[in-house]
Structures are given as structure tokens and as C-alpha cells.
N, C-alpha and C. Protein backbone atom coordinates (compact mmCIF):
# COMPACT_ATOMS: atom_id res chain seq x y z
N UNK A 1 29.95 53.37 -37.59
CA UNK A 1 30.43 52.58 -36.47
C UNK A 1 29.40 52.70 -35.35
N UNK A 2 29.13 51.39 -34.72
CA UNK A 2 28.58 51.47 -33.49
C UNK A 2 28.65 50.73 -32.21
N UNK A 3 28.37 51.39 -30.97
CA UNK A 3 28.78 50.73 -30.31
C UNK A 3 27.82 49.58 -29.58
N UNK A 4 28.10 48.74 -29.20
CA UNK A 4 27.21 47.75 -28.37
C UNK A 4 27.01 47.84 -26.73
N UNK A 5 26.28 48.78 -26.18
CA UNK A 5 26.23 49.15 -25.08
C UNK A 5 25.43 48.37 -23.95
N UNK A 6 25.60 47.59 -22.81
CA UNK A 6 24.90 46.77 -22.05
C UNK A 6 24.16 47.71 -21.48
N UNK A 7 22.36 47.49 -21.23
CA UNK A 7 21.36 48.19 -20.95
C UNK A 7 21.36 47.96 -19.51
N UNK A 8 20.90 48.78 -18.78
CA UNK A 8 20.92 49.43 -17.24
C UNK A 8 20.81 47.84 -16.41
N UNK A 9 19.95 47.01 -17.18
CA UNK A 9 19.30 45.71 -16.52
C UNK A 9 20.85 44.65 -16.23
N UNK A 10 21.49 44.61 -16.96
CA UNK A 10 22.79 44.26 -16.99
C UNK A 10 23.88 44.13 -15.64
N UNK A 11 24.26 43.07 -15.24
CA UNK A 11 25.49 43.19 -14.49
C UNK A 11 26.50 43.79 -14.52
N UNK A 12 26.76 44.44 -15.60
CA UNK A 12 27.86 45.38 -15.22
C UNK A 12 27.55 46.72 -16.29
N UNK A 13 26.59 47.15 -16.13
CA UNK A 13 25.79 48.35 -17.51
C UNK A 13 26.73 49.14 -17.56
N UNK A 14 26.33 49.94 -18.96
CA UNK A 14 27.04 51.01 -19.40
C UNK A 14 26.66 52.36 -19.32
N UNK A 15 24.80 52.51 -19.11
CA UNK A 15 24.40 53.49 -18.49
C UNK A 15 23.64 53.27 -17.19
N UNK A 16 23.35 54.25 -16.49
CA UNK A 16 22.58 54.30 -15.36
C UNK A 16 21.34 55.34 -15.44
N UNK A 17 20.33 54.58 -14.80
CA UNK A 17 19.34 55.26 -14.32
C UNK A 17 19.06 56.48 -13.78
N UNK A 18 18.59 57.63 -14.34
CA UNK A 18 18.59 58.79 -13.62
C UNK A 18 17.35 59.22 -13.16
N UNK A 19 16.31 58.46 -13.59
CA UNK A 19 14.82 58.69 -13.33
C UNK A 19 13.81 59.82 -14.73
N UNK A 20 12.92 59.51 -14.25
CA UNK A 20 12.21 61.09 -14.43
C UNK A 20 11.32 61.67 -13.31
N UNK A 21 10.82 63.16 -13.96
CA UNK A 21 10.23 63.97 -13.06
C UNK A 21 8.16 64.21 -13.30
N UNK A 22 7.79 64.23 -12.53
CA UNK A 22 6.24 64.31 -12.47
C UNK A 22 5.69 65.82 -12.40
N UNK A 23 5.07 66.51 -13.32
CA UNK A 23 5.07 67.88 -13.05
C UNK A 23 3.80 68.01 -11.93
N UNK A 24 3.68 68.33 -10.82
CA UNK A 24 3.01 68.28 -9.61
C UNK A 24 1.70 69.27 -10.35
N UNK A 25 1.30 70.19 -11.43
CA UNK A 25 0.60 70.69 -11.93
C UNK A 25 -0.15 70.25 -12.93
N UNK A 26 0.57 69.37 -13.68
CA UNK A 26 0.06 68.61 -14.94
C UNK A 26 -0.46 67.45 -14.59
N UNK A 27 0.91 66.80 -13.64
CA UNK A 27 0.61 65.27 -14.03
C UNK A 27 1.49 64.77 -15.07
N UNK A 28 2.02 65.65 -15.81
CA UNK A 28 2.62 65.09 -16.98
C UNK A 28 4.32 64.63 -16.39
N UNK A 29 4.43 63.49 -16.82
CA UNK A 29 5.60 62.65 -16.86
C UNK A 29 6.75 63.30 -17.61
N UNK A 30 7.84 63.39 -17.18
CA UNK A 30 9.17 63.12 -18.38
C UNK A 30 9.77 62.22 -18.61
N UNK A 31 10.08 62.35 -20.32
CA UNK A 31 10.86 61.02 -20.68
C UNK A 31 11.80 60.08 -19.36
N UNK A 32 11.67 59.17 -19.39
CA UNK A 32 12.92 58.66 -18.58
C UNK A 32 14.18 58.99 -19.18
N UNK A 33 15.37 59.25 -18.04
CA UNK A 33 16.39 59.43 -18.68
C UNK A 33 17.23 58.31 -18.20
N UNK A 34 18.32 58.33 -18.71
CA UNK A 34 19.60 57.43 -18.61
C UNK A 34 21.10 58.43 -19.21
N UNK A 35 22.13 57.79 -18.35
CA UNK A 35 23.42 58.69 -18.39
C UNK A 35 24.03 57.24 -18.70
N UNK A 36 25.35 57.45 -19.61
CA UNK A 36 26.37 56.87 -19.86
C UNK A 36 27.41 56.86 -18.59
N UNK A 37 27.87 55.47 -18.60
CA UNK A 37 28.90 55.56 -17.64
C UNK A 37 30.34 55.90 -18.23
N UNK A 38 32.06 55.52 -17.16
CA UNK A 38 32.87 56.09 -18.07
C UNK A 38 33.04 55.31 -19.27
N UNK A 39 32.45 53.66 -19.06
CA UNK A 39 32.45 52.81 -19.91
C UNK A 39 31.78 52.69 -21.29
N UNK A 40 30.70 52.69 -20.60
CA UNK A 40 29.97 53.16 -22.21
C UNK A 40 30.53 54.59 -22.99
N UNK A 41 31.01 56.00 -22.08
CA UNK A 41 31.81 56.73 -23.04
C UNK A 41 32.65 56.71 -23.98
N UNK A 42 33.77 55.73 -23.02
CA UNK A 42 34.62 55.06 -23.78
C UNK A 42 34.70 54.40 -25.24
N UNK A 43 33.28 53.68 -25.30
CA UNK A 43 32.88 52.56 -26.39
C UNK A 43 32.57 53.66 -27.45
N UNK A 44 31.90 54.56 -27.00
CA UNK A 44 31.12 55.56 -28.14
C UNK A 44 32.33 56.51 -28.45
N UNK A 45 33.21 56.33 -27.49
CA UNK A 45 34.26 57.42 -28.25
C UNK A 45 35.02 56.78 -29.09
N UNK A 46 35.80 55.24 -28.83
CA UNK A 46 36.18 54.05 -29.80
C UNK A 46 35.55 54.72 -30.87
N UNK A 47 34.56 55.02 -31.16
CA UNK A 47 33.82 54.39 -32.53
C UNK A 47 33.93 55.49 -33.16
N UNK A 48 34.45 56.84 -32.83
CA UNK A 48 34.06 58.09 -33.45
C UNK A 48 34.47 58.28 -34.92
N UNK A 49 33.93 58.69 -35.97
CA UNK A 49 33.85 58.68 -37.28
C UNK A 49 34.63 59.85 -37.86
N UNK A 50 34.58 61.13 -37.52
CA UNK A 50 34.78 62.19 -37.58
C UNK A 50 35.21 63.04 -36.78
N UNK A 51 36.45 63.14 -36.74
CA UNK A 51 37.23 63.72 -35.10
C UNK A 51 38.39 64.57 -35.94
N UNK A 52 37.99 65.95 -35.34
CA UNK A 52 39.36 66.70 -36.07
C UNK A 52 40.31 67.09 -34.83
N UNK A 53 41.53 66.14 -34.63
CA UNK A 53 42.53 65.80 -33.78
C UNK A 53 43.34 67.58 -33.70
N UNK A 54 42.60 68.49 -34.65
CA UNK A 54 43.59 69.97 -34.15
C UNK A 54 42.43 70.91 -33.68
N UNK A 55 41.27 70.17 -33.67
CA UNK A 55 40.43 70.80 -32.76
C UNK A 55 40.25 70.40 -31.65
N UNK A 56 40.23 69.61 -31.39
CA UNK A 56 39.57 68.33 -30.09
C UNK A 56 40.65 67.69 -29.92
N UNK A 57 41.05 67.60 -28.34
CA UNK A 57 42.63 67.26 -28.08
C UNK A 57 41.91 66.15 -26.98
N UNK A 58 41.50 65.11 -27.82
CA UNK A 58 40.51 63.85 -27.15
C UNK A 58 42.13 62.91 -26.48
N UNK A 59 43.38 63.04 -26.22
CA UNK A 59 44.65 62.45 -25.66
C UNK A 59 44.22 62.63 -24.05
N UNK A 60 43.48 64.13 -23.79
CA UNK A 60 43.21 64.32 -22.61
C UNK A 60 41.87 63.58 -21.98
N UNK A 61 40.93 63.12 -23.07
CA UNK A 61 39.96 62.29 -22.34
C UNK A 61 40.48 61.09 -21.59
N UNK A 62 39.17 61.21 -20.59
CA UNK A 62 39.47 59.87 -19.35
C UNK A 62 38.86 58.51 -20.06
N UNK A 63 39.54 57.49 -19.72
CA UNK A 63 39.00 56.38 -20.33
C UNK A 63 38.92 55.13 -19.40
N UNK A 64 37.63 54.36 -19.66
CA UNK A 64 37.78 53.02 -18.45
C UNK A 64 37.15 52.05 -19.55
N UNK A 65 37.69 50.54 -19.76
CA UNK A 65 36.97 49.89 -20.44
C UNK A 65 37.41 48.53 -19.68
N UNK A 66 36.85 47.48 -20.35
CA UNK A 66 36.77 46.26 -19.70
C UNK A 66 37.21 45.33 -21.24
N UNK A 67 38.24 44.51 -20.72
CA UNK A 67 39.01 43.96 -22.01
C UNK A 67 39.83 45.03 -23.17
N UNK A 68 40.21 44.64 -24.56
CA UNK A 68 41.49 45.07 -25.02
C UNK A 68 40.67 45.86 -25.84
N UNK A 69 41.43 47.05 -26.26
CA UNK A 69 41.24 48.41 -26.83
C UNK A 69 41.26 47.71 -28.55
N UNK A 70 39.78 47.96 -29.28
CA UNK A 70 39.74 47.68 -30.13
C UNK A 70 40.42 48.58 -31.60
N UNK A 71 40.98 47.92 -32.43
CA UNK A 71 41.80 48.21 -33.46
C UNK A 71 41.51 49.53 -34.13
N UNK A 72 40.08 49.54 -34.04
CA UNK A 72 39.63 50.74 -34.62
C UNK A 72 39.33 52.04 -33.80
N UNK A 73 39.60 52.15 -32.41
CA UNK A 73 39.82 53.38 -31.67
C UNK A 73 40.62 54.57 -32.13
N UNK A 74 39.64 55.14 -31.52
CA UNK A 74 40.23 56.57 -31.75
C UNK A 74 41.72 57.09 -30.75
N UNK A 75 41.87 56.18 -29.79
CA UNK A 75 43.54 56.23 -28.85
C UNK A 75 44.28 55.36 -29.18
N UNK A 76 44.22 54.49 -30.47
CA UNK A 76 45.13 53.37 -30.81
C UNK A 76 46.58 54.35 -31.21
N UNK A 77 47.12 53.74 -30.48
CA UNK A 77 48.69 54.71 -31.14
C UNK A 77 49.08 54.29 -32.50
């Protein structure tokens, strides 16, 4: 399963920009990073493949999505 996540460039993205850092000694760059929002969490948690429900009590995760909770989620009652 995967999810379809709108890239930072996007009107309403799913991750955000966190930058990277310049090592003031090297010169050397770090990867750029990017963080998931609660939205894109959401999508990637939808999709989860392998979830053991008496380990991981995922009822307590926070969730925000935009339109209807797809059939194959992992919070479908």
C-alpha cells in the first residue's frame, strides 16, 4: 500500500520544509530535510500493512485528513 502525498510545492502539502545545515568547517551541506504534516501522517498510517493492534494501541493516534476515510484504513470501524 501506498500513499499519495502532495509535495511541499503544493497548496495544501503534506510535508513541510525544514531546511538543511552548512557545516561552517567543511562547507559540507546536509541532505535537505522535510517533515510530514498531521495529514500526510494520517495517509501513511491509512495504508499500514502490518500493525499488531495488542501492541500498538494506534485508537489513541491523532488524525486530520481532508475528504472521506478510505475503506482500507487502519481506523475503519
Amino acid at each position: 500500500m501506498f500513499a499519495v502525498l502532495n509535495g511541499h510545492a503544493h497548496a495544501e502539502p503534506d510535508w513541510t520544509y525544514v531546511g538543511s545545515k552548512v557545516n561552517a568547517e567543511t562547507g559540507s551541506r546536509r541532505t535537505e530535510t522535510y517533515n510530514t504534516t498531521l495529514i500526510g501522517l494520517t495517509k501513511l498510517r491509512d495504508g499500514s500493512a502490518f500493525l499488531d493492534p495488542t501492541a500498538v494501541d494506534f485508537k489513541r493516534w491523532r488524525q486530520q485528513r481532508r475528504g472521506a476515510m478510505p475503506p482500507y484504513s487502519i481506523f475503519v470501524k
